[in-house]
C-alpha atoms as a PDB file:
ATOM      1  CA  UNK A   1     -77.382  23.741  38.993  1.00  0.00           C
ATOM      2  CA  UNK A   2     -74.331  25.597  40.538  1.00  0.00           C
ATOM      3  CA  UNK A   3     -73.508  22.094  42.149  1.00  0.00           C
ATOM      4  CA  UNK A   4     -73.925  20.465  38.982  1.00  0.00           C
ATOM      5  CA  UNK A   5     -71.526  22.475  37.326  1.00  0.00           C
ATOM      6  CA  UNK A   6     -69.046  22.648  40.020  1.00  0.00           C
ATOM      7  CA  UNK A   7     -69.153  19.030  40.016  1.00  0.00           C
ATOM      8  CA  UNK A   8     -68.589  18.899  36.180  1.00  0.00           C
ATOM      9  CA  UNK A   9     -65.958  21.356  36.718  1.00  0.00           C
ATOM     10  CA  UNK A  10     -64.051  19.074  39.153  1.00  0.00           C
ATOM     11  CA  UNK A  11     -64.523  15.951  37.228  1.00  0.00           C
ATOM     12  CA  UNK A  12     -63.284  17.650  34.103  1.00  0.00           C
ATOM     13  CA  UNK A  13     -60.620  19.086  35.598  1.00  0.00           C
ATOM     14  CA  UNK A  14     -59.878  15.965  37.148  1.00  0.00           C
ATOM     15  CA  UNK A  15     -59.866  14.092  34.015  1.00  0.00           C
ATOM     16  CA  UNK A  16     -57.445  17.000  32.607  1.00  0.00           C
ATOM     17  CA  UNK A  17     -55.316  16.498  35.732  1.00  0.00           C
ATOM     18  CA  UNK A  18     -54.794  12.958  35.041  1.00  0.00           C
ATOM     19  CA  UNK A  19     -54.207  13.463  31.425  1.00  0.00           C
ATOM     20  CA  UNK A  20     -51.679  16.124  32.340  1.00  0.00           C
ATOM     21  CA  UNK A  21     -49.803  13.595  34.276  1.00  0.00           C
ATOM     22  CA  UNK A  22     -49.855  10.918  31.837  1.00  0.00           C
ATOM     23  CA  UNK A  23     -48.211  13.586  29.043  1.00  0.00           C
ATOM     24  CA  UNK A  24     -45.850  14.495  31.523  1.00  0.00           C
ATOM     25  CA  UNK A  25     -44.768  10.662  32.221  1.00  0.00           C
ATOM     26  CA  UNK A  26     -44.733   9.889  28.601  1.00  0.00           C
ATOM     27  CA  UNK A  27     -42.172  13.291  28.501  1.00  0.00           C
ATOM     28  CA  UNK A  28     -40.125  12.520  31.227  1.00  0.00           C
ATOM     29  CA  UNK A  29     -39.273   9.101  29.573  1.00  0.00           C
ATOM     30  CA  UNK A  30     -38.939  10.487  26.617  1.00  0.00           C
ATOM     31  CA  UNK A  31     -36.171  12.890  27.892  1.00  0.00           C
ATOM     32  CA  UNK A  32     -34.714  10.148  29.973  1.00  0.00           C
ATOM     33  CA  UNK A  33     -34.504   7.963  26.884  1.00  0.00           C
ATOM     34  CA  UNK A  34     -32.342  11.495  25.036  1.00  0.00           C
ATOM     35  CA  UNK A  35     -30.636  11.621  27.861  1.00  0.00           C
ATOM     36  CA  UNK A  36     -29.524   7.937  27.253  1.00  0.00           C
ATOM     37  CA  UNK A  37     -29.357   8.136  23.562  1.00  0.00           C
ATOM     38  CA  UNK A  38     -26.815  11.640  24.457  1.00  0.00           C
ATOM     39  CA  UNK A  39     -24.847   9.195  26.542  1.00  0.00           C
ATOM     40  CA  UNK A  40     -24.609   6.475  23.821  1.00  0.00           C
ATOM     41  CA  UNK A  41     -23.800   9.000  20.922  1.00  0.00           C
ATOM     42  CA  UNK A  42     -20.818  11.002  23.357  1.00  0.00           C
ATOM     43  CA  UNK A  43     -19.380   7.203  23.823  1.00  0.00           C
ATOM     44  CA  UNK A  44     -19.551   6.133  20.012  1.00  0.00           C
ATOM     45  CA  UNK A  45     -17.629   9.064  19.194  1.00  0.00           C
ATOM     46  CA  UNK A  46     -15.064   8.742  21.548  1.00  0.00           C
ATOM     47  CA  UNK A  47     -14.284   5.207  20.576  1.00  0.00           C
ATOM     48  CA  UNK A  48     -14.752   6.069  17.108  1.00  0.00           C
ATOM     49  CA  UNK A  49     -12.095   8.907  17.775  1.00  0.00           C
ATOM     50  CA  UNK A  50      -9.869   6.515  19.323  1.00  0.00           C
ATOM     51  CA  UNK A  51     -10.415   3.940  16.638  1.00  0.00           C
ATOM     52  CA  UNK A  52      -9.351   6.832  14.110  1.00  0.00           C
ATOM     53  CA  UNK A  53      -6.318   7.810  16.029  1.00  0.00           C
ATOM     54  CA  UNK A  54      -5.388   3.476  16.226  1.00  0.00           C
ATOM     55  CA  UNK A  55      -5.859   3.703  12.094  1.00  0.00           C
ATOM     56  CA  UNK A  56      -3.768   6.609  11.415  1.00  0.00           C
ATOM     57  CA  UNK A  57      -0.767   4.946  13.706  1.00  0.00           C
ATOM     58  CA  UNK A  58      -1.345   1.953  12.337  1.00  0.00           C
ATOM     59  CA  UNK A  59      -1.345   3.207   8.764  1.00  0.00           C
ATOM     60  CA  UNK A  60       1.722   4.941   9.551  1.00  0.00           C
ATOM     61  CA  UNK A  61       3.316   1.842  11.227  1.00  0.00           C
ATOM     62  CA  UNK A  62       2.495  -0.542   7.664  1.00  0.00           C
ATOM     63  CA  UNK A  63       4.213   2.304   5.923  1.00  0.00           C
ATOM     64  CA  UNK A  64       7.412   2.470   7.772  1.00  0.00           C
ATOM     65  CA  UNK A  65       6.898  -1.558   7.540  1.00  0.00           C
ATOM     66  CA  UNK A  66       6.772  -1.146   3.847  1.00  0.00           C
ATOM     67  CA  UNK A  67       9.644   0.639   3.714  1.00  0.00           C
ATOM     68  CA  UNK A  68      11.431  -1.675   6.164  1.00  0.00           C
ATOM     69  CA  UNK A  69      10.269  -4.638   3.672  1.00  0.00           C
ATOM     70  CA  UNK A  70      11.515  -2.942   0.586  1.00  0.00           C
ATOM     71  CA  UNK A  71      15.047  -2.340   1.833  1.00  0.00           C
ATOM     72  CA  UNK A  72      15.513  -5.884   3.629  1.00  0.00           C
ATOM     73  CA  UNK A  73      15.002  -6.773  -0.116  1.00  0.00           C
ATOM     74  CA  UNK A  74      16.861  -5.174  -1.811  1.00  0.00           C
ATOM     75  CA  UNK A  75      19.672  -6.090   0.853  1.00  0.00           C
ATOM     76  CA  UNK A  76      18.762  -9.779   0.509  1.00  0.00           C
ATOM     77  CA  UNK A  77      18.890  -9.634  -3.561  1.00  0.00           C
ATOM     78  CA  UNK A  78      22.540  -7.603  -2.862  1.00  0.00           C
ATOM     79  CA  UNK A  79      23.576 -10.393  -0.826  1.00  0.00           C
ATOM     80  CA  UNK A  80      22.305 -13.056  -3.387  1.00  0.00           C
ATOM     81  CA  UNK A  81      24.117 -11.533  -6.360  1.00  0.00           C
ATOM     82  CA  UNK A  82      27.182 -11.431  -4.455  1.00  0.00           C
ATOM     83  CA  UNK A  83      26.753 -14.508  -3.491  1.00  0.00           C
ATOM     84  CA  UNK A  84      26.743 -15.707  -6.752  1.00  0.00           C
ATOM     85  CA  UNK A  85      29.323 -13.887  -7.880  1.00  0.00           C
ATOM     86  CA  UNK A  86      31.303 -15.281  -5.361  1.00  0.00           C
ATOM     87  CA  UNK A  87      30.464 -19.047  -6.656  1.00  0.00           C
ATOM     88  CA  UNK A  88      32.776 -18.494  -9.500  1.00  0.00           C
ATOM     89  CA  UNK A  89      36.319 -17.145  -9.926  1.00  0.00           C
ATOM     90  CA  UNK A  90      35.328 -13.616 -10.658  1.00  0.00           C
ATOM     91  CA  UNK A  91      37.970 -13.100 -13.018  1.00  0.00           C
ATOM     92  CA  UNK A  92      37.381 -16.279 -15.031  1.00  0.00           C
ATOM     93  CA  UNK A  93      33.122 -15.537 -15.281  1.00  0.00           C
ATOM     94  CA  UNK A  94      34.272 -11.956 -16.597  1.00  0.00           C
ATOM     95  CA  UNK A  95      36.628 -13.805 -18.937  1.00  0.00           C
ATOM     96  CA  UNK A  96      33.997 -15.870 -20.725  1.00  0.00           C
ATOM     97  CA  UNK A  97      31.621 -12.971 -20.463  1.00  0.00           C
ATOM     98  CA  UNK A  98      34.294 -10.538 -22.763  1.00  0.00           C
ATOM     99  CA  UNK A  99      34.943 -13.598 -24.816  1.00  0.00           C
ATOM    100  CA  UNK A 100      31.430 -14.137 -25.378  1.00  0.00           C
ATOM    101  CA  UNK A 101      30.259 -10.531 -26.273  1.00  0.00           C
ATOM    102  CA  UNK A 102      33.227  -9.671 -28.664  1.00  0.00           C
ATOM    103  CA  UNK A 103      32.802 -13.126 -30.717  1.00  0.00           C
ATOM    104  CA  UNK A 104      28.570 -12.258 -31.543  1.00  0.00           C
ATOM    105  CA  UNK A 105      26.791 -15.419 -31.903  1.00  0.00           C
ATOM    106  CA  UNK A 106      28.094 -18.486 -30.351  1.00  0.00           C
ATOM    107  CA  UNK A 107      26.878 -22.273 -31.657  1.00  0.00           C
ATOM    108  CA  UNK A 108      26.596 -25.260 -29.958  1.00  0.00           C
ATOM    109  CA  UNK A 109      25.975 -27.207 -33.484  1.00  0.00           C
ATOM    110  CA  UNK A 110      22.879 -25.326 -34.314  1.00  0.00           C
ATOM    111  CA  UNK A 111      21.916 -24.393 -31.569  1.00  0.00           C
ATOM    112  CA  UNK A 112      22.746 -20.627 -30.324  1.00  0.00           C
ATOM    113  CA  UNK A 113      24.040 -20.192 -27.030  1.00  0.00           C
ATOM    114  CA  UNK A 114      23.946 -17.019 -24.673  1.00  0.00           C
ATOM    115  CA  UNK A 115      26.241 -16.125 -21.471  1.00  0.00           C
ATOM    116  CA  UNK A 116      24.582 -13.696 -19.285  1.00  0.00           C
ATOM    117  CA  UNK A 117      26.048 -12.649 -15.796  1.00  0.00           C
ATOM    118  CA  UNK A 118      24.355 -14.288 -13.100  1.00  0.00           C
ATOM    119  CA  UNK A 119      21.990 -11.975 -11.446  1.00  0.00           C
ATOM    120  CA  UNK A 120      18.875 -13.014  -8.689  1.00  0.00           C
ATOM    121  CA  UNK A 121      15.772 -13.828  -9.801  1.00  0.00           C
ATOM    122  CA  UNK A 122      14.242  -9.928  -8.903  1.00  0.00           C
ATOM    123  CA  UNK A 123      17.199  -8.735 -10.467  1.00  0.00           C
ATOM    124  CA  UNK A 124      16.610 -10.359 -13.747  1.00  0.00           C
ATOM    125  CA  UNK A 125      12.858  -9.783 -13.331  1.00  0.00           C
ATOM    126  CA  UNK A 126      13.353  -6.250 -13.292  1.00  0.00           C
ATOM    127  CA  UNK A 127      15.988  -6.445 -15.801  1.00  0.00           C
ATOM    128  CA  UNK A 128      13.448  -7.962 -18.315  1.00  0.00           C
ATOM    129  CA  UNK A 129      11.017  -5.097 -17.526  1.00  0.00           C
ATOM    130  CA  UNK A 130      12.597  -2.453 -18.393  1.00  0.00           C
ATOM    131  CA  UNK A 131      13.820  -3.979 -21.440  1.00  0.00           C
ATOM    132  CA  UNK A 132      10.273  -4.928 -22.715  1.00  0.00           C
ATOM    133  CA  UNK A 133       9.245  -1.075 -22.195  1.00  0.00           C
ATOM    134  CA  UNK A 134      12.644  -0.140 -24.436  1.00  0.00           C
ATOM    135  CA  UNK A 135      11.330  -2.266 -26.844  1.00  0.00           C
ATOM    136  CA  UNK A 136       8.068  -0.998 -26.690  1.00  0.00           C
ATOM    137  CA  UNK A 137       9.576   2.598 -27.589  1.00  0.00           C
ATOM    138  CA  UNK A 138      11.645   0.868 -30.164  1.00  0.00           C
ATOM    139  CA  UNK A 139      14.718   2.570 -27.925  1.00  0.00           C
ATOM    140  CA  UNK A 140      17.909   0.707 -28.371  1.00  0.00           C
ATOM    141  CA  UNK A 141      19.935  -0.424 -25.661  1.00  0.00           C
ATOM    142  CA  UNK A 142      22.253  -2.710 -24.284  1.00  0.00           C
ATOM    143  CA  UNK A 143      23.015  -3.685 -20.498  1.00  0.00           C
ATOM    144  CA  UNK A 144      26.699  -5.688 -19.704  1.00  0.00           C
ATOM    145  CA  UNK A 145      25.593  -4.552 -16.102  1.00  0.00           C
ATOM    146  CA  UNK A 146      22.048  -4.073 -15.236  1.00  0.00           C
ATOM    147  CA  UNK A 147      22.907  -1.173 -12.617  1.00  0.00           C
ATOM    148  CA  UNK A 148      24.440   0.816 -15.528  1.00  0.00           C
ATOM    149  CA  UNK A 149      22.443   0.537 -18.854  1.00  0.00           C
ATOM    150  CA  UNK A 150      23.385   2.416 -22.653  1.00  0.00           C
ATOM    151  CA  UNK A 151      20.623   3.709 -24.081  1.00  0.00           C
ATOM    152  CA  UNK A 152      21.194   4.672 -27.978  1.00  0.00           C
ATOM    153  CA  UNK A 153      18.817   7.708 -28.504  1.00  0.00           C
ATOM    154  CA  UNK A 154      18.890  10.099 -31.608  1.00  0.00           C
ATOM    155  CA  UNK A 155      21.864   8.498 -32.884  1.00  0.00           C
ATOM    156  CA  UNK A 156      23.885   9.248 -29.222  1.00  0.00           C
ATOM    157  CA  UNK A 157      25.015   6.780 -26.792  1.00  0.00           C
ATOM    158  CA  UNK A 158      24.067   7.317 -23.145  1.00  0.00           C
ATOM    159  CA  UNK A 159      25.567   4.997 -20.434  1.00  0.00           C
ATOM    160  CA  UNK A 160      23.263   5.610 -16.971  1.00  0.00           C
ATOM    161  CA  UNK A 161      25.012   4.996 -13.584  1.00  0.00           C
ATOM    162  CA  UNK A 162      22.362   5.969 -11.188  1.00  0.00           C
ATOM    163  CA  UNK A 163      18.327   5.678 -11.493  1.00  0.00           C
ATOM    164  CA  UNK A 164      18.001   9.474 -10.996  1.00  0.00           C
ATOM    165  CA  UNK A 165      19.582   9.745 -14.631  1.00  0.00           C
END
């Protein structure tokens, strides 16, 4: 009986053994595969990092571009006015221009006719904008040079020179 009991000892203990070794496989792959997965997650957020770092130097890059854009604008719409301005005897556009604002209305049989200086397209495009928000306010106004509007508020004149005003 002893025998028999010692053998069932060593056969269950056997059979514990091997399961023992099985679990322990199962957990070494399973920290082998964390191990991995550790690896994986350190590298994502490196590259992520690095990604972040490319975005904020881009981002600042488009904004410097931005500004870049904005000014080679406004330089080329400068140039474009003065080249117009240049197309015509300055003194003899201003001429017609005074002629035309202290006569009113001027007719071409029935027809009205209006002389405006000759401003660039983004010039004029602004121009109109800020006219259509005057309007809106019922503000009155009047512009012989769209750098330096009059604004009639509260029964007062204001001529403007720079945007800050």
């Amino acid at each position: 009986m002893m025998k028999a009991i010692r053998d069932s000892k060593e056969e269950l203990t056997g059979h514990i053994d091997k399961k023992t070794d099985d679990i322990q496989q199962s957990l070494t792959k399973i920290e082998q595969s964390l191990l991995r997965l550790a690896e994986q997650v350190q590298e994502m957020e490196i590259r992520i990092e690095a990604n972040e770092d490319n975005l904020t130097d881009a981002r600042t890059r488009i904004g410097q571009m931005e500004k870049e854009i904005a000014f080679i604008k406004e330089k080329t719409d400068d140039l474009e006015n003065r080249s117009r301005r240049s197309n015509v005897k300055k003194g003899d556009k201003d001429k017609v221009l005074r002629l035309a604002r202290n006569k009113g209305a001027v007719y071409l049989d029935t027809n009205r006719v209006s002389f405006y200086p000759d401003y660039s397209i983004e010039v004029q495009r602004r121009m109109a904008e800020v006219k259509k928000k005057l309007r809106e306010k019922n503000i009155e106004y009047a512009s012989h040079d769209p750098a330096k509007p009059r604004i009639r508020h509260r029964e007062r004149c204001k001529l403007f020179s720079t945007p800050s005003e």
